[in-house]
Protein backbone atom coordinates (compact mmCIF):
# COMPACT_ATOMS: atom_id res chain seq x y z
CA UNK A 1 -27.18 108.91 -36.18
CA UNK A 2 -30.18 107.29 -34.89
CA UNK A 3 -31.31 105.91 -31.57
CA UNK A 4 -32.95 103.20 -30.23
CA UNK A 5 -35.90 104.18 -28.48
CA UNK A 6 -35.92 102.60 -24.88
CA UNK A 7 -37.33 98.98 -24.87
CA UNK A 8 -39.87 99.65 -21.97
CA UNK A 9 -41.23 102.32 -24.26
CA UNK A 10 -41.32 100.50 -27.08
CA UNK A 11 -42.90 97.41 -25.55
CA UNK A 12 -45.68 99.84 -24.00
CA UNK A 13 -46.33 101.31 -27.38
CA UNK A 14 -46.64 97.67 -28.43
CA UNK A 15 -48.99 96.78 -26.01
CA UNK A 16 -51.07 100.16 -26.60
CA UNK A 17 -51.63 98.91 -30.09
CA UNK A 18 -48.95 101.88 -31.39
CA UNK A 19 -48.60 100.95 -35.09
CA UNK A 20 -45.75 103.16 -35.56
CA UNK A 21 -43.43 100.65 -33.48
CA UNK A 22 -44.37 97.10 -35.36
CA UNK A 23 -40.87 97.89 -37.32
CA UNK A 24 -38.82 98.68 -34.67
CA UNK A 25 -40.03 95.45 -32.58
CA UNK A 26 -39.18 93.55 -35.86
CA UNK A 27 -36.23 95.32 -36.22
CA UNK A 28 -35.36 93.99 -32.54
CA UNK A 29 -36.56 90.59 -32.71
CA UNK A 30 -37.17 89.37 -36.62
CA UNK A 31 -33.35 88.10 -36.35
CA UNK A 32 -33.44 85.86 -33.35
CA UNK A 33 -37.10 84.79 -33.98
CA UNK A 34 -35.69 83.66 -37.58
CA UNK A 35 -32.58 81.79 -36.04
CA UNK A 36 -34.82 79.66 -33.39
CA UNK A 37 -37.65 78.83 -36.02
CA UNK A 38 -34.70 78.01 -38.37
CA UNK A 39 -33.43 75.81 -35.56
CA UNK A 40 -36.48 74.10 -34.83
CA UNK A 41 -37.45 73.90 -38.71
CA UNK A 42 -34.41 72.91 -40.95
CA UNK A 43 -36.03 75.02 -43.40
CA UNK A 44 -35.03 78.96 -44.29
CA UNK A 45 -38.70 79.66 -46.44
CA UNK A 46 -40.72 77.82 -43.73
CA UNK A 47 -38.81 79.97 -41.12
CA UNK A 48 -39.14 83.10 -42.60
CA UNK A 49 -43.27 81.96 -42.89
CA UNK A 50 -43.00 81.08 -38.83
CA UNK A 51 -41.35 84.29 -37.96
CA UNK A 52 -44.38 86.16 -40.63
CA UNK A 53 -47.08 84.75 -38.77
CA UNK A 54 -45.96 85.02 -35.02
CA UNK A 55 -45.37 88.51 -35.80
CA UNK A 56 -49.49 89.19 -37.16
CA UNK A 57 -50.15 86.44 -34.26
CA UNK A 58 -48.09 89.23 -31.97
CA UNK A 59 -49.70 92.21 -33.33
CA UNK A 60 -53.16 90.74 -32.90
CA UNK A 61 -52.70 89.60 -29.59
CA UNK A 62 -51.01 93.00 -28.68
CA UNK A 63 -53.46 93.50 -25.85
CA UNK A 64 -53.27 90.55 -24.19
CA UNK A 65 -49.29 90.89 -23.50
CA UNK A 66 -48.09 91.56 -20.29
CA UNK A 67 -46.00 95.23 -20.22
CA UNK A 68 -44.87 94.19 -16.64
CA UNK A 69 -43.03 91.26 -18.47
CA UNK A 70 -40.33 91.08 -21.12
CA UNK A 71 -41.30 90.99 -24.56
CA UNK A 72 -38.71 88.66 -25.70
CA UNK A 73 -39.94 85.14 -24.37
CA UNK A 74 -43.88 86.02 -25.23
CA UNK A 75 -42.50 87.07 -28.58
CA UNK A 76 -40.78 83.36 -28.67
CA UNK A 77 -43.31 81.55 -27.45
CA UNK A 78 -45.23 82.82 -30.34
CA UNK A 79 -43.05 81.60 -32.92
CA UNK A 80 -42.48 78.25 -31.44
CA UNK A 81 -46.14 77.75 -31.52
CA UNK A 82 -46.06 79.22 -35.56
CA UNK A 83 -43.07 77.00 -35.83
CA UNK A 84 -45.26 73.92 -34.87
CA UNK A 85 -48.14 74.85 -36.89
CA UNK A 86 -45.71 75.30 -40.30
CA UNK A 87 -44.72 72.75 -39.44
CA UNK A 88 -47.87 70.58 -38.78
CA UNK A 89 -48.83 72.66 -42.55
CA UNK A 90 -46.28 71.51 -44.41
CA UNK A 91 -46.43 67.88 -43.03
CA UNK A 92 -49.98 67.30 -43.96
CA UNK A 93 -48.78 68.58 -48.05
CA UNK A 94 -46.21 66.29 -48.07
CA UNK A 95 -46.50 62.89 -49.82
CA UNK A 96 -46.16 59.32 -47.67
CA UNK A 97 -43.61 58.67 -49.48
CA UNK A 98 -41.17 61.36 -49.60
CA UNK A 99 -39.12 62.33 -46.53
CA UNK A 100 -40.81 64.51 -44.35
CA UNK A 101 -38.66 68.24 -43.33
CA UNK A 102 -36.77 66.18 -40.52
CA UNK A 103 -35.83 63.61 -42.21
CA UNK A 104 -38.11 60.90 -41.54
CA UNK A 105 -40.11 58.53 -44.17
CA UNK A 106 -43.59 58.70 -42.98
CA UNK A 107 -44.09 55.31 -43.98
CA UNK A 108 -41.22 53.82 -42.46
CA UNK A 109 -42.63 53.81 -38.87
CA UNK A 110 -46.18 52.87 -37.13
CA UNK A 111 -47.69 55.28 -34.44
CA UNK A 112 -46.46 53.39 -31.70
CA UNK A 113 -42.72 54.00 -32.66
CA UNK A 114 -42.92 57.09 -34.77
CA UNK A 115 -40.51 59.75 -33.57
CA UNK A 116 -42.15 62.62 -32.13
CA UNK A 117 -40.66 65.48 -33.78
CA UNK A 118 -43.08 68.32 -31.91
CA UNK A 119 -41.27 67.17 -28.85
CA UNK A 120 -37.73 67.40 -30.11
CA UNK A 121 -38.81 71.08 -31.24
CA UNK A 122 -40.29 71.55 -28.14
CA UNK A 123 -37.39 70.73 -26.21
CA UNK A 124 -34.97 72.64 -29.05
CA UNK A 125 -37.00 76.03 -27.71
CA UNK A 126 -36.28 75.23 -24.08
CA UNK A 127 -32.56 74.10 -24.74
CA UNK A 128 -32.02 77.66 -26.60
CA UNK A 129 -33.87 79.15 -23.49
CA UNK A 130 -31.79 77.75 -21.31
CA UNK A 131 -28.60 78.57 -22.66
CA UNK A 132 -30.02 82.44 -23.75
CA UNK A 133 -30.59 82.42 -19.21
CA UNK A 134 -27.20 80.92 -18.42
CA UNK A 135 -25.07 83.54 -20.38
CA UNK A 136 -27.68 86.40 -18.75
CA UNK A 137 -26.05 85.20 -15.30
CA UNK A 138 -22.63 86.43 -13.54
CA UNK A 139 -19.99 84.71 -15.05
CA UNK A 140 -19.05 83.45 -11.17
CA UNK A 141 -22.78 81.48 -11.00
CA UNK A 142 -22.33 80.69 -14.85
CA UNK A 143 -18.98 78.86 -14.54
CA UNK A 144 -20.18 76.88 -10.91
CA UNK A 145 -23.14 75.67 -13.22
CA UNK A 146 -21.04 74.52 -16.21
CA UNK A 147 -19.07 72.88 -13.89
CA UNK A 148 -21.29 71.18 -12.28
CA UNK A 149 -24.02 69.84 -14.39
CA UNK A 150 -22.24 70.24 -17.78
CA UNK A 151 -18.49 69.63 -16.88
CA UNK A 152 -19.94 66.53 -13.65
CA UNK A 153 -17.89 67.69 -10.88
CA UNK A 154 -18.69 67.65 -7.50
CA UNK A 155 -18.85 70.77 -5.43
CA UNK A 156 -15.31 69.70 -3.47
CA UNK A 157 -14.33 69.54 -7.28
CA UNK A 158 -15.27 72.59 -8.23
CA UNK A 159 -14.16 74.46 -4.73
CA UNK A 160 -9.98 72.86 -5.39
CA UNK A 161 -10.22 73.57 -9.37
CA UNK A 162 -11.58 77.39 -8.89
CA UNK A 163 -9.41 77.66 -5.34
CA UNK A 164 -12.43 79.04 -3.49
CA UNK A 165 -14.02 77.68 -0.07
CA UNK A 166 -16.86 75.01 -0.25
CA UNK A 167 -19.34 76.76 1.40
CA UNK A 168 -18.57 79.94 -1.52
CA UNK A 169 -19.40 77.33 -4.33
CA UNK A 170 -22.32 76.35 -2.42
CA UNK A 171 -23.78 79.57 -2.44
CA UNK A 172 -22.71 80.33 -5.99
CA UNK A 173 -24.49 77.11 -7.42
CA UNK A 174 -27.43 78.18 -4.57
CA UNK A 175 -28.14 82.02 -5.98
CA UNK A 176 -26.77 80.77 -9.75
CA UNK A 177 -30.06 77.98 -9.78
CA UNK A 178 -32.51 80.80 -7.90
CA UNK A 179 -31.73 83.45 -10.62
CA UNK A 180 -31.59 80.94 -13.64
CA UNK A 181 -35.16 79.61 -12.11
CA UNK A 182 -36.43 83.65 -12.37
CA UNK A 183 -35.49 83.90 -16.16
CA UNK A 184 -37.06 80.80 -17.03
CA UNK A 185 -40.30 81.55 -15.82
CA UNK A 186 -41.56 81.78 -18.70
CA UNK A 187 -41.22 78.08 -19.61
CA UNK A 188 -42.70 76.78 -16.91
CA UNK A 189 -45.80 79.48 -18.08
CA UNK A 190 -45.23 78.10 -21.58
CA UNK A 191 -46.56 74.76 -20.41
């Protein structure tokens, strides 16, 4: 039986330029990378080329990542930016006339009222972020969140439906916003 090295070690060997633990980072984080290109692309072969290239985009820019910070969301932002650039690839090779990997005839709209697809992949990435941070928190600030700004109730709502004081919701939805705020950072740094 094996183990699983510890991830602070493994992200320091990263950042030390330690070749020996490129395949356990992909190991760790080919699979999720895959299912949010996937997401943003449509497209398994031009995922599995965004997930390719943010990992030799990683490896190259081993140095320049953070040990003090988690791996994870710089190893994300990476492949939303490959993501983007397959995708900006693959658009350029297609014809005018043939839909385009989202679905849209080039030629059916004019630049002023062309979707913008790079947003709705943009904002994909930080919808999957989001939801990755809210199931990170206690399920007590988790459930006064979906409640709130998913579900629409008002605090007085949510304080007779979970038969807990108002002020106790107010400091649940208080410390659940501060800690979701602290693992989203790294969108705001993303910007």
């Amino acid at each position: 039986m094996t183990t699983t090295p510890d991830l602070a070690s493994l992200e320091a060997r990263f950042y030390r330029g330690d070749e020996t633990v490129i395949s356990e980072i992909f190991r760790l984080y080919s699979g999720p990378m895959y299912s949010a290109a996937y997401s943003m692309l449509g497209n398994r072969d031009m995922a599995a080329d965004a997930v390719q290239r943010a990992f030799v985009q990683a490896w190259q820019a081993a140095s320049t990542y953070d040990p003090a910070r988690s791996l994870k969301p710089w190893l994300y932002a990476i492949t939303r930016r490959a993501a983007i650039d397959v995708y900006r690839r693959e658009r350029r090779h297609t014809d005018h006339l043939s839909l385009n990997v989202f679905g849209y005839h080039e030629t059916d709209s004019t630049a002023d009222n062309k979707p913008t697809r790079e947003l709705d992949v943009d904002m994909v990435w930080k919808t999957w972020q989001v939801r990755e941070a809210l199931d990170q928190l206690h399920p007590d600030e988790r459930n006064v969140l979906q409640l709130a700004y998913y579900d629409g109730y008002s605090q007085s709502e949510i304080a007779s439906l979970l038969n807990i004081a108002l002020g106790t919701v107010k400091s649940r939805t208080a410390r659940a916003q501060r800690n979701l705020a602290a693992l989203l950072t790294h969108l705001k740094d993303s910007e």
